[in-house]
PDB file of N, CA and C in Angstrom:
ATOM      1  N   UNK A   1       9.050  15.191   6.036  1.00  0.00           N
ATOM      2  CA  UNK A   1       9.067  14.009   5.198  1.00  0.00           C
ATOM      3  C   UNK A   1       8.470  12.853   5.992  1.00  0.00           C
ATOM      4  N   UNK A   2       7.155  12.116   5.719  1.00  0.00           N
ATOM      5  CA  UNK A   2       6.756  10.906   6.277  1.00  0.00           C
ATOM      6  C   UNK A   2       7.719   9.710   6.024  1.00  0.00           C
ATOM      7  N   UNK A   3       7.530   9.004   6.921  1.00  0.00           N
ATOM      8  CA  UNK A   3       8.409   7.919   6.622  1.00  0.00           C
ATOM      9  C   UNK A   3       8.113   6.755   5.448  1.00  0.00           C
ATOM     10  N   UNK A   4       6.852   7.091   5.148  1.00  0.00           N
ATOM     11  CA  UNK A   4       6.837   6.152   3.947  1.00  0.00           C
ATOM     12  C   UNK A   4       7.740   6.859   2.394  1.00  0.00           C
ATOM     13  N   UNK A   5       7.876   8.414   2.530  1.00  0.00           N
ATOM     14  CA  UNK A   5       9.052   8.987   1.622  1.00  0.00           C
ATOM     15  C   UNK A   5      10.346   8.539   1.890  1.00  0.00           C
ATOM     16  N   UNK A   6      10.975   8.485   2.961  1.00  0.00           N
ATOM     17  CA  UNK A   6      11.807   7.727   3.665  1.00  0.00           C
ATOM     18  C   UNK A   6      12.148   6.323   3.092  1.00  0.00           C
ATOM     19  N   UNK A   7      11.388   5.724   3.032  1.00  0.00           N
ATOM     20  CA  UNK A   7      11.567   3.996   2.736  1.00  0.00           C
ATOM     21  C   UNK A   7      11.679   3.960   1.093  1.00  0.00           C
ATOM     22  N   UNK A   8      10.643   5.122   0.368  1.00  0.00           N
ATOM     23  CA  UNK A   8      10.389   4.800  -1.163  1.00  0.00           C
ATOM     24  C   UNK A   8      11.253   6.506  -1.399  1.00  0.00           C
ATOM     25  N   UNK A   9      11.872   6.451  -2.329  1.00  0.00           N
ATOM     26  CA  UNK A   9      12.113   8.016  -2.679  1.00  0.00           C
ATOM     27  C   UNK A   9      12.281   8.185  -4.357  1.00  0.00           C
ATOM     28  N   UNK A  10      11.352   9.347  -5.058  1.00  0.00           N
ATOM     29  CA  UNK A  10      10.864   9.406  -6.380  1.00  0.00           C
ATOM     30  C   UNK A  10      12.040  10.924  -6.466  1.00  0.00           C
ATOM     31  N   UNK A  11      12.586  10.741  -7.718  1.00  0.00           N
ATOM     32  CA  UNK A  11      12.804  11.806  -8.356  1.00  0.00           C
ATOM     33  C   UNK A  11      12.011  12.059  -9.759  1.00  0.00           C
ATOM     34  N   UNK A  12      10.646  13.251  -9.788  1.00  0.00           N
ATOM     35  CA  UNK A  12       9.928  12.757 -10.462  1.00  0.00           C
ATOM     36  C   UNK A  12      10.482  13.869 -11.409  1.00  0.00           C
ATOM     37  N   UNK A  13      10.100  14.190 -13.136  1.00  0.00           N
ATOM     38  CA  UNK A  13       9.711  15.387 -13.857  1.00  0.00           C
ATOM     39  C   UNK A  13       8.658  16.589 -13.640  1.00  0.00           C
ATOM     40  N   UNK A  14       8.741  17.342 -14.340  1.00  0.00           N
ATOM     41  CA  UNK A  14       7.766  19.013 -13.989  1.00  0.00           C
ATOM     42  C   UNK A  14       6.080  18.297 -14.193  1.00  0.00           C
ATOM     43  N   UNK A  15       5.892  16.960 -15.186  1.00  0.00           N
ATOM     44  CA  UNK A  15       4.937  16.838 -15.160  1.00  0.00           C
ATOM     45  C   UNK A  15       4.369  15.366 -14.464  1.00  0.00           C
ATOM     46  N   UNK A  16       5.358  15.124 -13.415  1.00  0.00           N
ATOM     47  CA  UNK A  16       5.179  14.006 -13.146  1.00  0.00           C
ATOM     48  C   UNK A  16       5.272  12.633 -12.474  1.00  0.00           C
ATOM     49  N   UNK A  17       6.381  12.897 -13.741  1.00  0.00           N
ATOM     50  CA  UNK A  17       6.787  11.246 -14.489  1.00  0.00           C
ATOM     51  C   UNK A  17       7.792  10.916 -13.818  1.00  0.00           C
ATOM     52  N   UNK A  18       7.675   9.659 -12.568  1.00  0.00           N
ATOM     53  CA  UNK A  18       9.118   8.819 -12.204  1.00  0.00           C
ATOM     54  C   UNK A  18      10.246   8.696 -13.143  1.00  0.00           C
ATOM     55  N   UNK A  19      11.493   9.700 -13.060  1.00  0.00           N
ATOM     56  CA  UNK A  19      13.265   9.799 -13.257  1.00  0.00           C
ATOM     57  C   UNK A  19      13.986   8.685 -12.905  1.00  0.00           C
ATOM     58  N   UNK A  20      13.823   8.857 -11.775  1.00  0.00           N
ATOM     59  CA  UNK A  20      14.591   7.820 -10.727  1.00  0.00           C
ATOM     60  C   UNK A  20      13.715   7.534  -9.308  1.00  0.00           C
ATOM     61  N   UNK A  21      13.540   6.061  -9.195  1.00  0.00           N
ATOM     62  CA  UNK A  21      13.206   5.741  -7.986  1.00  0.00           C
ATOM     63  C   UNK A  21      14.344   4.784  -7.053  1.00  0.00           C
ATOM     64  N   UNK A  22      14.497   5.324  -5.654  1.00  0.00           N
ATOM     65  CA  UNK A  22      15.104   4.474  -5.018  1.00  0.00           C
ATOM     66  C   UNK A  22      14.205   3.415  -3.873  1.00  0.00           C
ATOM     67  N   UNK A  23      14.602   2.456  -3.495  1.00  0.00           N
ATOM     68  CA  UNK A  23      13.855   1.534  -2.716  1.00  0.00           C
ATOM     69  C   UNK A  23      14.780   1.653  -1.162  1.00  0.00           C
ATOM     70  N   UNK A  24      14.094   1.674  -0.014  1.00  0.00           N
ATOM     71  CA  UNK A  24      14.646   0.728   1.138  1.00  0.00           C
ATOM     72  C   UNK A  24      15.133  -0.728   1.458  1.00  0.00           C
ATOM     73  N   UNK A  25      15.320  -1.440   1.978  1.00  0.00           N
ATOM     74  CA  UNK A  25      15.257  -2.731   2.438  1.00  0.00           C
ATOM     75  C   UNK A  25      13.887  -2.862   2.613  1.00  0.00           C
ATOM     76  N   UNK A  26      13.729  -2.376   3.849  1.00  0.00           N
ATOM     77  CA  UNK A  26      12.476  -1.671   4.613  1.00  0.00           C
ATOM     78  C   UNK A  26      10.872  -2.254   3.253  1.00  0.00           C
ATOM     79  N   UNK A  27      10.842  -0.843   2.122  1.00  0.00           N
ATOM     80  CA  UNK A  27      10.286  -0.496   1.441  1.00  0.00           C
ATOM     81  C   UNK A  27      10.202  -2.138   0.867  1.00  0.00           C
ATOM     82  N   UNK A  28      11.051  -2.836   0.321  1.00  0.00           N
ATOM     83  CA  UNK A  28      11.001  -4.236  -0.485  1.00  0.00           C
ATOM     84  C   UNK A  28      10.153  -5.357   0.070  1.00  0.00           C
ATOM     85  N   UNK A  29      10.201  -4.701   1.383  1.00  0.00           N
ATOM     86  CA  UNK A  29       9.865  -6.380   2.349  1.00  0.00           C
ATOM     87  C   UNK A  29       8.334  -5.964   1.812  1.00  0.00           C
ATOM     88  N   UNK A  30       7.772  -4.492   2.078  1.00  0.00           N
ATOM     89  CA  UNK A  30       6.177  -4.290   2.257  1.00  0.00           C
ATOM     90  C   UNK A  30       5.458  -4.466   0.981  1.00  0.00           C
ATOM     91  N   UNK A  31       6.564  -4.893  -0.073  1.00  0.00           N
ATOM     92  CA  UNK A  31       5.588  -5.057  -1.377  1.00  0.00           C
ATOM     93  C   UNK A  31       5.505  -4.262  -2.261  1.00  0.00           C
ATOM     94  N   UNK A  32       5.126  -4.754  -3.577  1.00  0.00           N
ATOM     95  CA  UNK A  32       5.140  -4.411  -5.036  1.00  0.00           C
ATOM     96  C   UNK A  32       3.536  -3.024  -4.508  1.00  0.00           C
ATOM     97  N   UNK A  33       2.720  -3.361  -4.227  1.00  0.00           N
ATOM     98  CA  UNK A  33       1.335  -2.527  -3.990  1.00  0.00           C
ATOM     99  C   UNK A  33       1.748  -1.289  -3.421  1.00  0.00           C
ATOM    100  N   UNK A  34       2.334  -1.476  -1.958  1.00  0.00           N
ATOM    101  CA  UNK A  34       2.710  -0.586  -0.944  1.00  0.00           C
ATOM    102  C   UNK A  34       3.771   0.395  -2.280  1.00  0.00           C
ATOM    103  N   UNK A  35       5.067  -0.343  -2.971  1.00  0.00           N
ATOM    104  CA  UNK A  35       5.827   0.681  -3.612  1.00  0.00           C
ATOM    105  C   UNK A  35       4.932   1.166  -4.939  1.00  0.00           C
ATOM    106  N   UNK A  36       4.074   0.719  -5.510  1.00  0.00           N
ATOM    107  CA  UNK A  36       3.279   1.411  -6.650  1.00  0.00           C
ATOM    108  C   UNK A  36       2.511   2.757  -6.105  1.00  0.00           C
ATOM    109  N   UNK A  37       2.192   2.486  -4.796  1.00  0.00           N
ATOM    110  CA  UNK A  37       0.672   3.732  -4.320  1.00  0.00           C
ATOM    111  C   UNK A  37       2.035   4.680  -3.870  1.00  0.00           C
ATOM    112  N   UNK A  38       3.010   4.733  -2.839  1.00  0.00           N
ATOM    113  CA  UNK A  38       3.592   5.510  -2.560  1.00  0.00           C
ATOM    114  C   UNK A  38       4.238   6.424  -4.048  1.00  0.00           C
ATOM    115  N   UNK A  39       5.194   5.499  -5.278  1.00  0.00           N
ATOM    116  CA  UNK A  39       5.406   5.937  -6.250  1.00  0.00           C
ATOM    117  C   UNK A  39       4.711   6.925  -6.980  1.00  0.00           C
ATOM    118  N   UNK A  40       3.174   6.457  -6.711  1.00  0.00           N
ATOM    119  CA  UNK A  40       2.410   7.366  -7.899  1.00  0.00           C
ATOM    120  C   UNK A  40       2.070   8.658  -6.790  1.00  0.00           C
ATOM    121  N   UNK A  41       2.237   8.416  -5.639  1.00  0.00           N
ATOM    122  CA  UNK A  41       1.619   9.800  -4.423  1.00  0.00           C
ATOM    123  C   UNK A  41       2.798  10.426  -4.380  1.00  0.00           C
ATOM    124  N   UNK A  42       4.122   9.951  -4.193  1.00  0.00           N
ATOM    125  CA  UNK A  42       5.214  11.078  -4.585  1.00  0.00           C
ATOM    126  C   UNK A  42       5.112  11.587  -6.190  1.00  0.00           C
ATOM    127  N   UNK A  43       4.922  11.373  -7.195  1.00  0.00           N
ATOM    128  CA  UNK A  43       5.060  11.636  -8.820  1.00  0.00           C
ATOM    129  C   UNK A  43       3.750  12.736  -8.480  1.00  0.00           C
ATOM    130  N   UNK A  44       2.478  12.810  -7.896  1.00  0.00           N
ATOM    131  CA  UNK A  44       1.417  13.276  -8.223  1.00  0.00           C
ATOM    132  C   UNK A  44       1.849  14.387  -7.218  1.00  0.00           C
ATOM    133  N   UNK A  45       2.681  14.377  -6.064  1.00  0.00           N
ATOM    134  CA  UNK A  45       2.810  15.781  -5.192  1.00  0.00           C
ATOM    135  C   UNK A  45       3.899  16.676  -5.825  1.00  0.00           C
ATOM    136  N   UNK A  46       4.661  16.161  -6.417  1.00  0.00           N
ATOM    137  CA  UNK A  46       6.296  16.609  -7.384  1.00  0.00           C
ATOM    138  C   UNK A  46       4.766  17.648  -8.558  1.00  0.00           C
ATOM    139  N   UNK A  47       3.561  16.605  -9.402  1.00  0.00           N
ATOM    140  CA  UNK A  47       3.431  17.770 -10.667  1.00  0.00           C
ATOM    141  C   UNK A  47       2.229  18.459  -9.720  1.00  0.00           C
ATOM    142  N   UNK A  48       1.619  18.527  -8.951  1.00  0.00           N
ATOM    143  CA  UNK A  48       0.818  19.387  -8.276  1.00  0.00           C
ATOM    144  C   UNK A  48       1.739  20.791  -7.621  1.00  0.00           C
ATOM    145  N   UNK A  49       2.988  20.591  -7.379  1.00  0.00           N
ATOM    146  CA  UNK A  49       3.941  21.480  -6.709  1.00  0.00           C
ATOM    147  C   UNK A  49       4.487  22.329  -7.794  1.00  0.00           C
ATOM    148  N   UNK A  50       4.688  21.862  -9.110  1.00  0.00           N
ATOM    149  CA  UNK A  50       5.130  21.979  -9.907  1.00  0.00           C
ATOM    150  C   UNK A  50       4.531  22.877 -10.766  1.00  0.00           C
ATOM    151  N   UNK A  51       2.821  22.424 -10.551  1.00  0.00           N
ATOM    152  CA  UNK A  51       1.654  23.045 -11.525  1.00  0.00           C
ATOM    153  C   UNK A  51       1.427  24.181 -10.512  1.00  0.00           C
ATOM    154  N   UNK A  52       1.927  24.086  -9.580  1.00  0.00           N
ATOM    155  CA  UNK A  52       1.469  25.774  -8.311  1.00  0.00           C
ATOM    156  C   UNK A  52       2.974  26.611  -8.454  1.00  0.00           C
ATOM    157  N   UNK A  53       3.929  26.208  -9.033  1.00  0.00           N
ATOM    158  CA  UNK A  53       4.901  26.891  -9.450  1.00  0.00           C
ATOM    159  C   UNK A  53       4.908  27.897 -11.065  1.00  0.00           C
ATOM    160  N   UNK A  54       4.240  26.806 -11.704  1.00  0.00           N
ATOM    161  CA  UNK A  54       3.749  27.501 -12.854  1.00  0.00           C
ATOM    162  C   UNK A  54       2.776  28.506 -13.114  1.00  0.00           C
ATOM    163  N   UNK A  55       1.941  28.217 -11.956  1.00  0.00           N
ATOM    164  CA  UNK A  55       0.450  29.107 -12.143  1.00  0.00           C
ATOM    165  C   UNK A  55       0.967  30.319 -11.317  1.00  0.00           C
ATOM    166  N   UNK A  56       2.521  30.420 -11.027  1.00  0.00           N
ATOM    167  CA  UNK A  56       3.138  31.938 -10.491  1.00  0.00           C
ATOM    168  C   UNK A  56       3.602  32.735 -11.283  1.00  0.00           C
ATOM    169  N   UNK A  57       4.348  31.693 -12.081  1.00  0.00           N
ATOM    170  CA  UNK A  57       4.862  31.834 -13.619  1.00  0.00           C
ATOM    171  C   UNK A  57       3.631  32.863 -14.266  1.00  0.00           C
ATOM    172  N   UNK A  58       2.684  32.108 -14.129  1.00  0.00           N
ATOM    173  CA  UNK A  58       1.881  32.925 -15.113  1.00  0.00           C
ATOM    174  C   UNK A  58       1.175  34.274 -14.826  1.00  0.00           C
ATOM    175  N   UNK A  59       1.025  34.287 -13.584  1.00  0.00           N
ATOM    176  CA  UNK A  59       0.490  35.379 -12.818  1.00  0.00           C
ATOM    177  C   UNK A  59       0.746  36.483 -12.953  1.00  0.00           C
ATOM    178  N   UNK A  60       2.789  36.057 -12.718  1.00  0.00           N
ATOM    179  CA  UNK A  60       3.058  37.232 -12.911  1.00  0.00           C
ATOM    180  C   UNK A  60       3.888  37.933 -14.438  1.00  0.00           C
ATOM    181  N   UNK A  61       3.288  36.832 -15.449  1.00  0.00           N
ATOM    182  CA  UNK A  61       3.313  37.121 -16.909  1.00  0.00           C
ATOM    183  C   UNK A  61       2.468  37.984 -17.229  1.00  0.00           C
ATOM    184  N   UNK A  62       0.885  38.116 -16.326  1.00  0.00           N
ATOM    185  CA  UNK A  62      -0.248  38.659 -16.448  1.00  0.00           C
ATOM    186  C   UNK A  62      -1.336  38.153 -16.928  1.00  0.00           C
ATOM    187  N   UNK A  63      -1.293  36.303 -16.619  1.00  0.00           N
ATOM    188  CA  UNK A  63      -2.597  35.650 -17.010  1.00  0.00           C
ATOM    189  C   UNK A  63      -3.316  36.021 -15.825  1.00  0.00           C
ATOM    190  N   UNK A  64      -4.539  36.043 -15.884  1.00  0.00           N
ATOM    191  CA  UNK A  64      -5.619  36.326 -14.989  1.00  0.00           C
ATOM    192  C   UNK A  64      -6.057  34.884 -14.066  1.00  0.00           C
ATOM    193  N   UNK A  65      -5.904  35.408 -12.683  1.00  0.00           N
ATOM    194  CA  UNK A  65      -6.528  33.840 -11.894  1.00  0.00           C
ATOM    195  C   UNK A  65      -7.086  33.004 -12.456  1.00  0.00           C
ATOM    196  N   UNK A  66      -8.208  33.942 -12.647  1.00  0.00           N
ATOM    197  CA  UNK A  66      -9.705  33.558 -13.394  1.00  0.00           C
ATOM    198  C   UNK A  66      -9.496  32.432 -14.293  1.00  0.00           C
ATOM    199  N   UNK A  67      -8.597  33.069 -15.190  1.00  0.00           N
ATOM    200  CA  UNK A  67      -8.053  32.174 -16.519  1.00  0.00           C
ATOM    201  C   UNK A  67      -7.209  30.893 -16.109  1.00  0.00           C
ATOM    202  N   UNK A  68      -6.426  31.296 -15.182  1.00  0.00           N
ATOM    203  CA  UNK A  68      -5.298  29.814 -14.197  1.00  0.00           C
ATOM    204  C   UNK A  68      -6.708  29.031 -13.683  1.00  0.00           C
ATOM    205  N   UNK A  69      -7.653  29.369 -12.933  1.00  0.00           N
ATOM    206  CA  UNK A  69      -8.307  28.694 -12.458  1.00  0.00           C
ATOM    207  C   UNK A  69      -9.645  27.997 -13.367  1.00  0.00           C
ATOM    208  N   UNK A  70      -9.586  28.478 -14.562  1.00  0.00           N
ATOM    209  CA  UNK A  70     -10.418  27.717 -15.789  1.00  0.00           C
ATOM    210  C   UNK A  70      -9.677  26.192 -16.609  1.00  0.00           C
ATOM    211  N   UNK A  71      -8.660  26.635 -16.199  1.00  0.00           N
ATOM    212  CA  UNK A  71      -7.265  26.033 -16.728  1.00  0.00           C
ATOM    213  C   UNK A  71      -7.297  24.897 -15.657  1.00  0.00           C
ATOM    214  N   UNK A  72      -7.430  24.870 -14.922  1.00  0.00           N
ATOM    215  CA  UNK A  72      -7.159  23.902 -13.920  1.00  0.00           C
ATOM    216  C   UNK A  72      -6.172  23.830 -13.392  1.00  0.00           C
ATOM    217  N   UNK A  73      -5.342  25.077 -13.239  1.00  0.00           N
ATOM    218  CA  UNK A  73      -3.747  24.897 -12.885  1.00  0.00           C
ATOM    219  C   UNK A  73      -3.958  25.164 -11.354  1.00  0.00           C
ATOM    220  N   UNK A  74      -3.332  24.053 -10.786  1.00  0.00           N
ATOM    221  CA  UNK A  74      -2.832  24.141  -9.527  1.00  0.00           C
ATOM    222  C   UNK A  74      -2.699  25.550  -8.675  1.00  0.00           C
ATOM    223  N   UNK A  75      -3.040  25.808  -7.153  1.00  0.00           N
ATOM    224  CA  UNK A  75      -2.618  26.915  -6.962  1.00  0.00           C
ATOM    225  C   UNK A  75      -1.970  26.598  -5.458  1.00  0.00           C
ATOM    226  N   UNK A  76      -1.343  27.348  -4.851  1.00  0.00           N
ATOM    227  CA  UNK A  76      -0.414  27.235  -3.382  1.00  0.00           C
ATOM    228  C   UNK A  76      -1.005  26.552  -2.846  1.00  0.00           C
ATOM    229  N   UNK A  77      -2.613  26.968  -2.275  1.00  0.00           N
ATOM    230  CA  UNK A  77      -3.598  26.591  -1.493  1.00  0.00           C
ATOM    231  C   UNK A  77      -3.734  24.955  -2.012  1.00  0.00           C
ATOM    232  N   UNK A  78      -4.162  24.290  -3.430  1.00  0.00           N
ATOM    233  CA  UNK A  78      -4.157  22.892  -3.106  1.00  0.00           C
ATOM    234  C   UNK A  78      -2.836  21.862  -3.079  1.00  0.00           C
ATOM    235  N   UNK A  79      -1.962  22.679  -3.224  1.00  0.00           N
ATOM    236  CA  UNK A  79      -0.589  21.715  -2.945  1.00  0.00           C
ATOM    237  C   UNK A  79      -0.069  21.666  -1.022  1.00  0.00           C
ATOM    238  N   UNK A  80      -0.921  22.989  -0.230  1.00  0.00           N
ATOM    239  CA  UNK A  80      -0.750  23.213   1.298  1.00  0.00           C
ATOM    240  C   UNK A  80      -2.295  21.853   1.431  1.00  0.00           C
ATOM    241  N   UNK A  81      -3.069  22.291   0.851  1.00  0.00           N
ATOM    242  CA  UNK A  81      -4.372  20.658   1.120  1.00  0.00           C
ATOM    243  C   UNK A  81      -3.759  19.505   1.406  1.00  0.00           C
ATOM    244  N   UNK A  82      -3.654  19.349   0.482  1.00  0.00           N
ATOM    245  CA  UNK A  82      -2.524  17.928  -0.062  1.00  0.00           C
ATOM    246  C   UNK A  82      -2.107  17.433   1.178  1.00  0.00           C
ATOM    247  N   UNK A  83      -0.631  18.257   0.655  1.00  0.00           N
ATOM    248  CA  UNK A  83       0.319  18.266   2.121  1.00  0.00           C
ATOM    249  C   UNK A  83      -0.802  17.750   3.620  1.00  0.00           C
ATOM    250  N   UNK A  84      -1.544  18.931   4.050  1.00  0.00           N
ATOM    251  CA  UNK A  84      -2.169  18.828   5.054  1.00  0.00           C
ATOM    252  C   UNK A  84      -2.725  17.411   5.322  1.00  0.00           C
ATOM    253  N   UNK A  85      -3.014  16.539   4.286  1.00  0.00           N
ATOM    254  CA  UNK A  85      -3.865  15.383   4.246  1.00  0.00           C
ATOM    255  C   UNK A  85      -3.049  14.141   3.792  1.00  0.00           C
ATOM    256  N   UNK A  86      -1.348  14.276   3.958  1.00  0.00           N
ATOM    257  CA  UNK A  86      -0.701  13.128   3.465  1.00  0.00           C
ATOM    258  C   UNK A  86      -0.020  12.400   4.958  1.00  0.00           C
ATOM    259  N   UNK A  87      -0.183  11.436   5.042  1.00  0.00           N
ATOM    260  CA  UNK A  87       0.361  10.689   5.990  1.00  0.00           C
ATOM    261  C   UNK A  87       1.466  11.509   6.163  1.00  0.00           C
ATOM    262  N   UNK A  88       1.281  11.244   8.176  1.00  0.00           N
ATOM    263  CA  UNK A  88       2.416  11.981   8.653  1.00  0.00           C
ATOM    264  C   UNK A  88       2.125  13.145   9.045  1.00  0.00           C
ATOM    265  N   UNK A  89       1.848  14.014   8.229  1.00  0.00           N
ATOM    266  CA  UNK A  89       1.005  15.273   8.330  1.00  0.00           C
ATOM    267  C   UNK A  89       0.760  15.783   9.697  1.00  0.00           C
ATOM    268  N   UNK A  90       1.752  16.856  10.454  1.00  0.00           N
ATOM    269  CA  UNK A  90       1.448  16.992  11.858  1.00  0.00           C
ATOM    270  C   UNK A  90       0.379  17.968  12.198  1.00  0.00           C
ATOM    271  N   UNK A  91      -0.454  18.539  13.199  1.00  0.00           N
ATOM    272  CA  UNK A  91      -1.571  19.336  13.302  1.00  0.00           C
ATOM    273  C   UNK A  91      -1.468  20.573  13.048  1.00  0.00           C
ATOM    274  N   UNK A  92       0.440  21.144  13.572  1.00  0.00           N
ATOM    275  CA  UNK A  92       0.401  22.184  12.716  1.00  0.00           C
ATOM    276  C   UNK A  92       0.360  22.562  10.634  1.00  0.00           C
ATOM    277  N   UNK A  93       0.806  21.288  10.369  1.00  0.00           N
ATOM    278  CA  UNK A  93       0.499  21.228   9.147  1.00  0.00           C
ATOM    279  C   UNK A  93      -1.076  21.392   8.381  1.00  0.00           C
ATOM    280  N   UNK A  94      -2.186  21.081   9.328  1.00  0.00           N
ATOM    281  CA  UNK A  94      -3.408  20.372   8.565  1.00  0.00           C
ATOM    282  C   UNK A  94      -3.901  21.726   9.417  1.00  0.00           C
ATOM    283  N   UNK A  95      -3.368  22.632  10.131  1.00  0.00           N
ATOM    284  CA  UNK A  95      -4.028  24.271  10.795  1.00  0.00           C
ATOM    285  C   UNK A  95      -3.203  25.413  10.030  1.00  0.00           C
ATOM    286  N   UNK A  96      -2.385  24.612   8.618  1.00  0.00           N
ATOM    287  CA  UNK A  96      -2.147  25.665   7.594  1.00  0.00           C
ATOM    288  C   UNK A  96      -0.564  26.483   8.040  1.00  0.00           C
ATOM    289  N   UNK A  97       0.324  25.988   9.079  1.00  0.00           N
ATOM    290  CA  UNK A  97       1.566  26.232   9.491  1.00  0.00           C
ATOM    291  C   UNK A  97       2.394  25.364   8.690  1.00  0.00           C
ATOM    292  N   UNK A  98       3.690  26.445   8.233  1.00  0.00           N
ATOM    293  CA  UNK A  98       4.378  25.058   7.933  1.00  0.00           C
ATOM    294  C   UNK A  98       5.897  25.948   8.042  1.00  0.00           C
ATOM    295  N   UNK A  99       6.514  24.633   7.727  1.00  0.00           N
ATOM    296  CA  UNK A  99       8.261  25.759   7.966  1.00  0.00           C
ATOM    297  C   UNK A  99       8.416  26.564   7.736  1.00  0.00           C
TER     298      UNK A  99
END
């Protein structure tokens, strides 16, 4: 968890959408901007995680990659990107290791 998740924390929906947000002290002092970009980068990693959960769902319903990947549905590989490229992000993270 980077510390800017730390300061701002989103409980988002499957597609999304900010539930509940909590603030820091911390988080208040740095501004309305600083809590909008973090808000919408936690909401957008929650339905990207979400859309690579589904496109397992479907896999193993027996939709075809091919078809997930016409679809535009998310797959493991760009929610590990992501990750790899979000603040904080340590080297074993961005060389494809992770817990």
């Amino acid at each position: 968890m980077s510390a800017d998740a730390r300061r701002v924390r989103v409980r988002a929906s499957e597609s999304g959408f900010p539930l509940e947000v909590s603030l820091s002290r911390e988080a208040l002092r740095l501004g309305g901007a600083y809590i909008a970009a973090e808000v919408v980068r936690q909401c957008q990693a929650a339905a990207l995680k979400r859309g690579a959960q589904y496109r397992e769902t479907c896999r193993e319903a027996g939709v075809s990659s091919a078809t997930l990947a016409a679809l535009g549905v998310p797959s493991s590989d760009d929610v590990a990107a992501r990750e790899a490229t979000e603040p904080g992000a340590t080297a074993l993270h961005r060389w494809g290791f992770s817990r």
